[in-house]
Protein backbone atom coordinates (compact mmCIF):
# COMPACT_ATOMS: atom_id res chain seq x y z
CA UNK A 1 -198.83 -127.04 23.91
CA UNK A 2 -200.88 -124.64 26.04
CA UNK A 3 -200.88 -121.07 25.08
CA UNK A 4 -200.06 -118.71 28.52
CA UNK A 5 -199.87 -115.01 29.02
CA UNK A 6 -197.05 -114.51 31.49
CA UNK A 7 -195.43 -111.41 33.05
CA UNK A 8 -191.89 -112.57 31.76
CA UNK A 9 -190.70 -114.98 29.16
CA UNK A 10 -191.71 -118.64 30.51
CA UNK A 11 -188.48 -119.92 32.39
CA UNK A 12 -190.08 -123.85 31.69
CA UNK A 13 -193.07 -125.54 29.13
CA UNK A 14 -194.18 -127.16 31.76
CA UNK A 15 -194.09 -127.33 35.85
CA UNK A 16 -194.86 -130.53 37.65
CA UNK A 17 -195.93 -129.91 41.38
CA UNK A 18 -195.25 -132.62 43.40
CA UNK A 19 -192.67 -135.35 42.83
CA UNK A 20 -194.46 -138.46 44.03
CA UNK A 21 -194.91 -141.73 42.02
CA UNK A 22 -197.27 -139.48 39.84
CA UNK A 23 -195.35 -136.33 39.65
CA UNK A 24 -192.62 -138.28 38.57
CA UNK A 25 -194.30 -140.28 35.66
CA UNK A 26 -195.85 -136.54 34.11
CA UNK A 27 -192.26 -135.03 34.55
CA UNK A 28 -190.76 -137.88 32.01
CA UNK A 29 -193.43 -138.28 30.25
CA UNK A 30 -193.28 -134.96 29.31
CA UNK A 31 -190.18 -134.29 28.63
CA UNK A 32 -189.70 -136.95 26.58
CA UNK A 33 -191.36 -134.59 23.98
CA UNK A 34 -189.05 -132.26 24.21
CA UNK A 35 -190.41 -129.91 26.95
CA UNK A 36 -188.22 -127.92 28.82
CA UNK A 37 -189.77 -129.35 32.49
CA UNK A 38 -189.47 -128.70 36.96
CA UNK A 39 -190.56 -130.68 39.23
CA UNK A 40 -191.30 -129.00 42.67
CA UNK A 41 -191.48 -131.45 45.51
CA UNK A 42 -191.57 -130.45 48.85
CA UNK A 43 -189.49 -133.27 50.35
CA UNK A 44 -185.98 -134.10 50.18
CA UNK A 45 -186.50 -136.82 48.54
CA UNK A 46 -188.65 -137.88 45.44
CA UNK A 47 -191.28 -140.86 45.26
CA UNK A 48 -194.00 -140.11 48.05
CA UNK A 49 -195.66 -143.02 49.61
CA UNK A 50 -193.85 -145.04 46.79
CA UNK A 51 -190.82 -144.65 48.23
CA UNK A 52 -187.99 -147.05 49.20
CA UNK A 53 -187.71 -148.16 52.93
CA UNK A 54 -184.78 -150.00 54.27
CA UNK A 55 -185.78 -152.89 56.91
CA UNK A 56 -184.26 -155.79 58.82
CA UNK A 57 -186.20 -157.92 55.83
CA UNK A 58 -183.84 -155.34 53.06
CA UNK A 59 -184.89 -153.09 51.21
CA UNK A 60 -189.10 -152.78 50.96
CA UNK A 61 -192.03 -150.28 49.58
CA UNK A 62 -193.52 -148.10 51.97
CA UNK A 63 -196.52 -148.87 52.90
CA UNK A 64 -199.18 -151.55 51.71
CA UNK A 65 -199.93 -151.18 47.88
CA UNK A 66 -201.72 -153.59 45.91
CA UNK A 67 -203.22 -153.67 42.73
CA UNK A 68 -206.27 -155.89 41.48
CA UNK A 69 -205.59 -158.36 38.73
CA UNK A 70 -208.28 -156.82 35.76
CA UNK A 71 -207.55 -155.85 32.25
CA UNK A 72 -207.47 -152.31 33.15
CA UNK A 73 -204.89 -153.02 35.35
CA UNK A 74 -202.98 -155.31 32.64
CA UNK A 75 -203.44 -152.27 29.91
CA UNK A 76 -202.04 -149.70 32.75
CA UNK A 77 -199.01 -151.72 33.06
CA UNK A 78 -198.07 -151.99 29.36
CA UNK A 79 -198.51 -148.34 29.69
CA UNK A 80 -196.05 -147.62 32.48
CA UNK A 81 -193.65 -150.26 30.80
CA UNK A 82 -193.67 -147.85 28.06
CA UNK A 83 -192.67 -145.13 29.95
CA UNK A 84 -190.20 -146.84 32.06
CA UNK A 85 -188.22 -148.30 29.22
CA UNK A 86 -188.62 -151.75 30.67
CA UNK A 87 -191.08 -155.16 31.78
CA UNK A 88 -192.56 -155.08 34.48
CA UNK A 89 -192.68 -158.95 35.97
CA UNK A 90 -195.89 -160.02 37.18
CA UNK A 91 -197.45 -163.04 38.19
CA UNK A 92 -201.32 -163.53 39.55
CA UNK A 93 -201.91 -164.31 43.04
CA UNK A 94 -205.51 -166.45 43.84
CA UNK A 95 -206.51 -166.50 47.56
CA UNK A 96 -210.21 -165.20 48.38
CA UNK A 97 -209.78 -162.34 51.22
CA UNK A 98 -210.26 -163.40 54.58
CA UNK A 99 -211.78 -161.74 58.38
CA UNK A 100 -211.28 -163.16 61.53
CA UNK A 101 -214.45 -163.60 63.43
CA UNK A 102 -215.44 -166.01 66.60
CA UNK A 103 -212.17 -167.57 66.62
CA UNK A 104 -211.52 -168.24 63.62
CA UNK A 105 -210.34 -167.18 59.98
CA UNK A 106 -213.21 -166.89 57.69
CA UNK A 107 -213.78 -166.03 53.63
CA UNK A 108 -214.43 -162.17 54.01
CA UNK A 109 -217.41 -161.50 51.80
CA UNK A 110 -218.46 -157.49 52.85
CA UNK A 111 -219.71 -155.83 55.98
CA UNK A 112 -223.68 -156.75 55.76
CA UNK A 113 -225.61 -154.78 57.50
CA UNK A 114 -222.82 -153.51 59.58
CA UNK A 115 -222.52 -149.32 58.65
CA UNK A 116 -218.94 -148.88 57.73
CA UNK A 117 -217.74 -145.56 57.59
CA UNK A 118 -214.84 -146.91 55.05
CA UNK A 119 -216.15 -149.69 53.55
CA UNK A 120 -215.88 -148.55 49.75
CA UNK A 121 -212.41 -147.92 49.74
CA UNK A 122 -211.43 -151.18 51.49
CA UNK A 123 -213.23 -153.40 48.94
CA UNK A 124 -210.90 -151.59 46.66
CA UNK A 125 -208.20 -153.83 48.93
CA UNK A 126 -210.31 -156.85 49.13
CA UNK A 127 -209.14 -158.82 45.90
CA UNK A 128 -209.32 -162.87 45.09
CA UNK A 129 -206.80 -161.81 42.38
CA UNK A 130 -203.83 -159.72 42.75
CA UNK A 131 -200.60 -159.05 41.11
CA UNK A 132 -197.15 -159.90 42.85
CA UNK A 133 -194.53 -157.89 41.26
CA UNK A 134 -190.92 -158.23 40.05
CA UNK A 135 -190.38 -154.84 40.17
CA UNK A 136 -192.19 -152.59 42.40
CA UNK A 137 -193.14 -148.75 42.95
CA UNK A 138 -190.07 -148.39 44.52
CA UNK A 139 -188.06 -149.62 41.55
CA UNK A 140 -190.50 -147.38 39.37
CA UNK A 141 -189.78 -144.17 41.32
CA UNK A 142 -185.70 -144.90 41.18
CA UNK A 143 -186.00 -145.69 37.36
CA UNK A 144 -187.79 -142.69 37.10
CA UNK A 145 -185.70 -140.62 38.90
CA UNK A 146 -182.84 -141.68 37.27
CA UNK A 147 -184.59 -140.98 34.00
CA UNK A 148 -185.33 -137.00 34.61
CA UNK A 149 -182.66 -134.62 33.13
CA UNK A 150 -184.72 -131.35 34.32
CA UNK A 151 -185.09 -129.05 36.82
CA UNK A 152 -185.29 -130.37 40.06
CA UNK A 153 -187.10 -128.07 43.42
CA UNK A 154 -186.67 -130.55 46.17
CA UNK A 155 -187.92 -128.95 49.95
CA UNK A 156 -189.85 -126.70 47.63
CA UNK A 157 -193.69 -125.70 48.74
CA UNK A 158 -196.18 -123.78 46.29
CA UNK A 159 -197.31 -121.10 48.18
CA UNK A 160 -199.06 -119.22 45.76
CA UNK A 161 -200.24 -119.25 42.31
CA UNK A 162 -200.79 -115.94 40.22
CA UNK A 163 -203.73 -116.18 37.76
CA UNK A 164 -204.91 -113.50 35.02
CA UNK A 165 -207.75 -114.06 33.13
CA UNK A 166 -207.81 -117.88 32.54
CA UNK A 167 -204.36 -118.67 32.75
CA UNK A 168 -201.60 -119.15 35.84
CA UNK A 169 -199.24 -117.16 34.95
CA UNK A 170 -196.79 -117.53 37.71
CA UNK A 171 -195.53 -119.61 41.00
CA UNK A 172 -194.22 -118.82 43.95
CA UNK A 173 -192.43 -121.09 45.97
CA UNK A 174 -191.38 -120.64 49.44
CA UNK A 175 -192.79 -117.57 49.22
CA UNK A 176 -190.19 -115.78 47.88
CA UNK A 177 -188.63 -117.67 44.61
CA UNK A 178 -190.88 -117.10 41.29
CA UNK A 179 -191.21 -119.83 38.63
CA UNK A 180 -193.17 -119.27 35.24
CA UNK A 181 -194.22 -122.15 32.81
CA UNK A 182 -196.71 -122.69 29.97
CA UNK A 183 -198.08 -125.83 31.20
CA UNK A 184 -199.02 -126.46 34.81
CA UNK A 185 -199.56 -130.27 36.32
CA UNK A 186 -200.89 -130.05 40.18
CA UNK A 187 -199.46 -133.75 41.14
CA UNK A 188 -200.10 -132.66 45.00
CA UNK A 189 -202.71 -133.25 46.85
CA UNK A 190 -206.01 -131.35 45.44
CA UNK A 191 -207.01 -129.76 48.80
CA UNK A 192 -204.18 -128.22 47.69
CA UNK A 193 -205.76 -125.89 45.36
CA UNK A 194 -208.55 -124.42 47.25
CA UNK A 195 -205.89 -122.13 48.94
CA UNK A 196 -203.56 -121.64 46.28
CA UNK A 197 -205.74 -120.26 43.57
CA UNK A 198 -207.93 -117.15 43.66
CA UNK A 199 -211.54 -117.86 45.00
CA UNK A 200 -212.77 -117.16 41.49
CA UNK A 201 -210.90 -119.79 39.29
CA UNK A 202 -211.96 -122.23 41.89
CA UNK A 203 -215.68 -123.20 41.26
CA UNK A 204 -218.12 -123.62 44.13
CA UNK A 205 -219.15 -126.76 43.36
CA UNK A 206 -215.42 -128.30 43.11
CA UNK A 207 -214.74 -126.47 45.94
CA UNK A 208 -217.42 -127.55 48.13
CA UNK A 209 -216.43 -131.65 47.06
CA UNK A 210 -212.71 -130.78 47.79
CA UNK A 211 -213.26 -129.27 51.29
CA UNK A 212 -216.53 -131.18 52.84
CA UNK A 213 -216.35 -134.32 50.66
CA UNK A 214 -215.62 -137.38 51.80
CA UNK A 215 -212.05 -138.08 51.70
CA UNK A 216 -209.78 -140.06 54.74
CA UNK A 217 -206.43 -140.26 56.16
CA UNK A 218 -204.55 -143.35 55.87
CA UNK A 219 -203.11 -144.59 59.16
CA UNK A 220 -200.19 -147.48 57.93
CA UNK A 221 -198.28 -149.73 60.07
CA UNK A 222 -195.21 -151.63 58.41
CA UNK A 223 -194.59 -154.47 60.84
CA UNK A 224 -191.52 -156.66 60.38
CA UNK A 225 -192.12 -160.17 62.62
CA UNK A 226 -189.43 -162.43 64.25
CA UNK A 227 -189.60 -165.81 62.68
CA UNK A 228 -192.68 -167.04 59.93
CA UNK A 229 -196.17 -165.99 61.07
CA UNK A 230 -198.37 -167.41 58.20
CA UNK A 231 -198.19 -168.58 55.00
CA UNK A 232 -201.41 -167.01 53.97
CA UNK A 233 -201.37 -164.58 50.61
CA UNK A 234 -204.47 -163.57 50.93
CA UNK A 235 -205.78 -160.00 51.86
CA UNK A 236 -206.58 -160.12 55.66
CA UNK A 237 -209.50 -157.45 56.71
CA UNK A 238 -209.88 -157.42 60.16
CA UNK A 239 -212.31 -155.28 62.25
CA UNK A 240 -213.25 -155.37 65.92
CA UNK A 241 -216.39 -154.09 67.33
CA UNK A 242 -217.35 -150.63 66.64
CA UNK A 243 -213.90 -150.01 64.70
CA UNK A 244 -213.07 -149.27 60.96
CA UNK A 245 -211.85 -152.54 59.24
CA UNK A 246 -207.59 -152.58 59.20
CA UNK A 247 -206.66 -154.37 55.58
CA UNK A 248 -203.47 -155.83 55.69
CA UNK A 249 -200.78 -158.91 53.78
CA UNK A 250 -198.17 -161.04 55.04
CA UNK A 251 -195.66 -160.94 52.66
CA UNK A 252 -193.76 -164.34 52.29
CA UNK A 253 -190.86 -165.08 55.36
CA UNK A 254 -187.43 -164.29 54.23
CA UNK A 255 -183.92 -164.82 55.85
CA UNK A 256 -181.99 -161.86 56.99
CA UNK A 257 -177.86 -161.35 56.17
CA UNK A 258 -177.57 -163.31 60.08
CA UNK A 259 -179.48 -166.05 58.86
CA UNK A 260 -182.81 -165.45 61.02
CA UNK A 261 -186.30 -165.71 59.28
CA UNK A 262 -188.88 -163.24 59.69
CA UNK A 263 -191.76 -161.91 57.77
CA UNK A 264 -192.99 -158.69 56.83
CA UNK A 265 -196.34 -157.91 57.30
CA UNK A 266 -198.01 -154.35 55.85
CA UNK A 267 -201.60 -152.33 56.96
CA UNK A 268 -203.48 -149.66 56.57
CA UNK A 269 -206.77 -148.63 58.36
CA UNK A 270 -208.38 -145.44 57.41
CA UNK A 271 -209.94 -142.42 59.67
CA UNK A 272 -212.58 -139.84 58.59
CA UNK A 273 -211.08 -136.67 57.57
CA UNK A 274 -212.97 -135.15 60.06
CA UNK A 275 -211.36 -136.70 62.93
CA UNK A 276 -207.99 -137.22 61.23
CA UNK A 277 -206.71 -133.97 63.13
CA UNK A 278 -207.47 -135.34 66.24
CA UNK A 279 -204.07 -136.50 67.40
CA UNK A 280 -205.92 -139.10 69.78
CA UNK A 281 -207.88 -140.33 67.50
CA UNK A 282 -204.68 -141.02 64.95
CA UNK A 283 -203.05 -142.81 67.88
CA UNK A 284 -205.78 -145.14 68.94
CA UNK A 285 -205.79 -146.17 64.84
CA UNK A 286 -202.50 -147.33 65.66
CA UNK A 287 -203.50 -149.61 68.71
CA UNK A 288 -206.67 -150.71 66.79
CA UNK A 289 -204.50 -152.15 63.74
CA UNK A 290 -202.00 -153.95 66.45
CA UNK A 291 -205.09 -155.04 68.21
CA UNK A 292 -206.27 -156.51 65.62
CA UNK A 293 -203.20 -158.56 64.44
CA UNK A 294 -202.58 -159.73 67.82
CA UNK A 295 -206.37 -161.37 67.98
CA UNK A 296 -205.92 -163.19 64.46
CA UNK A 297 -202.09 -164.17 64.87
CA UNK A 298 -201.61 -164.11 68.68
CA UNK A 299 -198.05 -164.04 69.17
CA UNK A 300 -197.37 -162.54 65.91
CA UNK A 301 -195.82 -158.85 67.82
CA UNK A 302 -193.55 -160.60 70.31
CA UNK A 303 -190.14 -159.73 69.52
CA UNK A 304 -191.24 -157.01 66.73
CA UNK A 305 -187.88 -155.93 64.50
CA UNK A 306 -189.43 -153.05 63.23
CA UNK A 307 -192.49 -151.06 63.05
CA UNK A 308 -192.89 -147.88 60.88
CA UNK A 309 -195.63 -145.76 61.15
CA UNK A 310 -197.04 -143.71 58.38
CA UNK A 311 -200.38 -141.15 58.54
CA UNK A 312 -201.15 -140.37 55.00
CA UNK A 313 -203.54 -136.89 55.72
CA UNK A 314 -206.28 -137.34 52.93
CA UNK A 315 -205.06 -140.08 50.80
CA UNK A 316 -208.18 -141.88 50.55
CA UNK A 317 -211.48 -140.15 48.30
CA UNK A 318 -213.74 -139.87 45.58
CA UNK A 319 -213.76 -136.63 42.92
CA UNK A 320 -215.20 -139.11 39.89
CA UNK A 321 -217.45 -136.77 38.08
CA UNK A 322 -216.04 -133.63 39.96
CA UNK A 323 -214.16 -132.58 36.20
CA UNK A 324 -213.65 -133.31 32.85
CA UNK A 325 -212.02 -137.24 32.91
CA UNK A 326 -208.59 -135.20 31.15
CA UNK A 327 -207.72 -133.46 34.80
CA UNK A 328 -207.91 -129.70 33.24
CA UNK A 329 -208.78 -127.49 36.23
CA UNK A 330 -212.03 -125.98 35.38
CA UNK A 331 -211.61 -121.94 34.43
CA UNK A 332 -207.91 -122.44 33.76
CA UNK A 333 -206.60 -123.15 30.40
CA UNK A 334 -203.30 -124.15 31.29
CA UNK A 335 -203.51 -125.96 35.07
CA UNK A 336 -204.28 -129.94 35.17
CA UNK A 337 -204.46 -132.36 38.52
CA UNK A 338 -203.23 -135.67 38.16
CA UNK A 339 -205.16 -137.79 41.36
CA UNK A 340 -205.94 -141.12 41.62
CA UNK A 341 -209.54 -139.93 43.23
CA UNK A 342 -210.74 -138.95 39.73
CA UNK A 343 -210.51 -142.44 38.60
CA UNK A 344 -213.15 -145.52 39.04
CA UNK A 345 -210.30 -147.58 40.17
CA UNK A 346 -208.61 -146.83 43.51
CA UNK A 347 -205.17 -146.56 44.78
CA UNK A 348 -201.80 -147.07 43.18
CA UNK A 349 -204.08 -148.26 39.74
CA UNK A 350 -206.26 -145.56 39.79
CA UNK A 351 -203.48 -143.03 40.07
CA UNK A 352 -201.61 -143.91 37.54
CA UNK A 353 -204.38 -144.38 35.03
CA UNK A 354 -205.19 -140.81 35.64
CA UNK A 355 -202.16 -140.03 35.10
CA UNK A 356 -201.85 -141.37 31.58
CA UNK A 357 -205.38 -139.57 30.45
CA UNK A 358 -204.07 -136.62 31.96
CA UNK A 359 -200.68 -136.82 30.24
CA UNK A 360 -202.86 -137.68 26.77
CA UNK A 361 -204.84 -134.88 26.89
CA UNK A 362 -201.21 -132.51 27.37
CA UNK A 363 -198.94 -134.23 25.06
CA UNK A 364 -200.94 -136.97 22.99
CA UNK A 365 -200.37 -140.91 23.63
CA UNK A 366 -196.36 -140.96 24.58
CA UNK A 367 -195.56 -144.39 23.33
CA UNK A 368 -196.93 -147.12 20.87
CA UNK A 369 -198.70 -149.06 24.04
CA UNK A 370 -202.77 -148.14 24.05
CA UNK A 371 -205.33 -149.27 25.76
CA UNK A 372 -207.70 -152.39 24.16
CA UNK A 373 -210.75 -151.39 24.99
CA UNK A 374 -210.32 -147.51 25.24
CA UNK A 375 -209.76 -144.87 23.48
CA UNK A 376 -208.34 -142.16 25.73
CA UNK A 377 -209.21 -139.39 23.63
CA UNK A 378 -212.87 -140.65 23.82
CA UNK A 379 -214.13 -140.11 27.03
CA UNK A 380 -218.09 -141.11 26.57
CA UNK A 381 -220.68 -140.38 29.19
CA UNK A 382 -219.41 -138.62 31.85
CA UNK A 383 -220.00 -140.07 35.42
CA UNK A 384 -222.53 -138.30 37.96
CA UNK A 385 -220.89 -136.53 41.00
């Protein structure tokens, strides 16, 4: 366990900032080895983007997740069925991404010559092979909830962090309410940091990736449809002239308590941080993705249920090389980041395998499940920024 100075005797071991899907997997994690643990989360309610929505369809995630069918993705769910305590079902889905072009549904096979703004992070989308899951992140984050005996700090914001020499010594939250712990894990978003710590324990470098980089917001649209639009499973990416691709699934038609069928369908186009703030800009996003929908399946928004809109502000990004693969903040002994933009894989996968390298490096491999092919304490060359 880290070694802290502190102005007072530490109050907690360790201090998890943010109570999303990753917040919550460092909180158990770590106390199941006996640390004395808070979890800060600024909502009223724990899980994030992973959270539970309830729909005319029942009870669904929020907003579109999916994770490629690889064997890092196979060794990251033995991990988190370690931690939950339970399986996981899973089955493969096979059905090669498709675009809509001239008419017509076509096998989407990248954006040629076309210059997309966004197109990295959507191949991370575009999979032949997926996995359809028994249980989902919702069912993760209410396991997980229900698993964590510590201190919970719901509606609770960081507003400040108090650092001497190489060590954070103490929180503030709300401004007013001080919280002191050996360990700190920054489960927020890492923007985050730039104005929490002092300019000198945040290198210039790090800094400069964190604030200029390229990162983007994620506008989602939930869409529950009257009636069965398509059987399709595969990944749709559709894009219209001069417009960032939407990537979006039709998840298979159900029947409602009344009997009636309908179908949910889930999407998520992204915008440039630099024009996320631009509420215009945010809005049009919206009319793009239902533009686009409406041109592949052309009567597939008459008689809409339910549409939920969710802007994600900088949940898309790259910080691969930006630190040591372990998440310790540079200059800081005793502060780590858990993101999923520190991992090669992207989205929900990526974010949890950062989490379990980060959690390694803290408290050692938590259960018997490791990885085939790597050895987390090993972490070889180090990527380029």
């Amino acid at each position: 366990m880290a070694q802290s100075k502190s102005i007072k005797a530490h109050e907690y071991d360790s201090i998890v900032i943010g109570g999303g899907l990753s917040g919550l997997i460092a909180a158990n994690v770590l106390e199941s080895t006996g640390r004395k643990v808070a979890l800060v989360e600024a909502l009223d309610t724990l899980g994030g983007t992973s959270r539970a929505i309830q729909t005319p369809a029942g009870v669904l995630d929020l907003v579109l997740k999916l994770v490629p069918e690889t064997d890092d993705s196979e060794n990251m769910f033995q991990w988190l069925e370690s931690v939950l305590g339970c399986a996981i079902p899973r089955e493969v889905v096979e059905e090669a991404p498709i675009n809509y072009d001239d008419g017509k549904f076509k096998p989407f096979i990248g954006f040629g010559d076309q210059k997309v703004a966004t197109a990295a992070e959507v191949d991370a989308y575009a999979s032949t092979r997926y996995y359809k899951l028994g249980l989902t992140p919702k069912d993760w984050v209410a396991k997980l909830t229900e698993m964590f005996t510590g201190t919970l700090f719901p509606q609770s914001v960081v507003t400040k962090m108090l650092v001497e020499d190489d060590f954070v010594i103490e929180l503030t939250i709300n401004g007013s309410k001080r919280l002191s712990g050996r360990e700190v894990i920054f489960a927020a978003s890492p923007q985050q940091l730039t104005r929490l710590l002092p300019d000198t324990h945040v290198p210039g470098k790090l800094k400069q990736k964190l604030m200029k980089g390229e990162f983007f917001t994620s506008v989602n649209l939930d869409l529950v449809h009257k009636g069965k639009i398509t059987d399709s499973k595969a990944v749709h990416v559709l894009k219209g002239a001069n417009e960032e691709p939407s990537v979006g699934l039709f998840h298979p038609a159900s029947a409602t308590e009344a009997g009636e069928t309908v179908q949910v369908s889930q999407w998520v186009t992204l915008v440039p941080r630099i024009d996320a703030e631009d509420e215009e800009v945010v809005a049009n996003a919206f009319k793009q993705i239902k533009r686009q929908v409406k041109r592949a399946y052309e009567n597939s928004l008459d008689g809409l249920l339910k549409e939920r809109i969710v802007v994600s502000p900088l949940s898309h990004g790259d910080l691969v090389g930006a630190m040591g693969t372990d998440g310790r903040w540079p200059k800081l002994q005793n502060l780590w980041m858990i993101s999923g933009f520190m991992d090669a894989e992207k989205n929900l996968a990526g974010t949890i395998r950062q989490a379990r390298r980060t959690l390694a490096s803290i408290a050692g491999e938590p259960a018997a499940v490791h990885d085939r092919d790597t050895d987390l304490n090993d972490d070889g060359p180090q990527p380029t920024a």
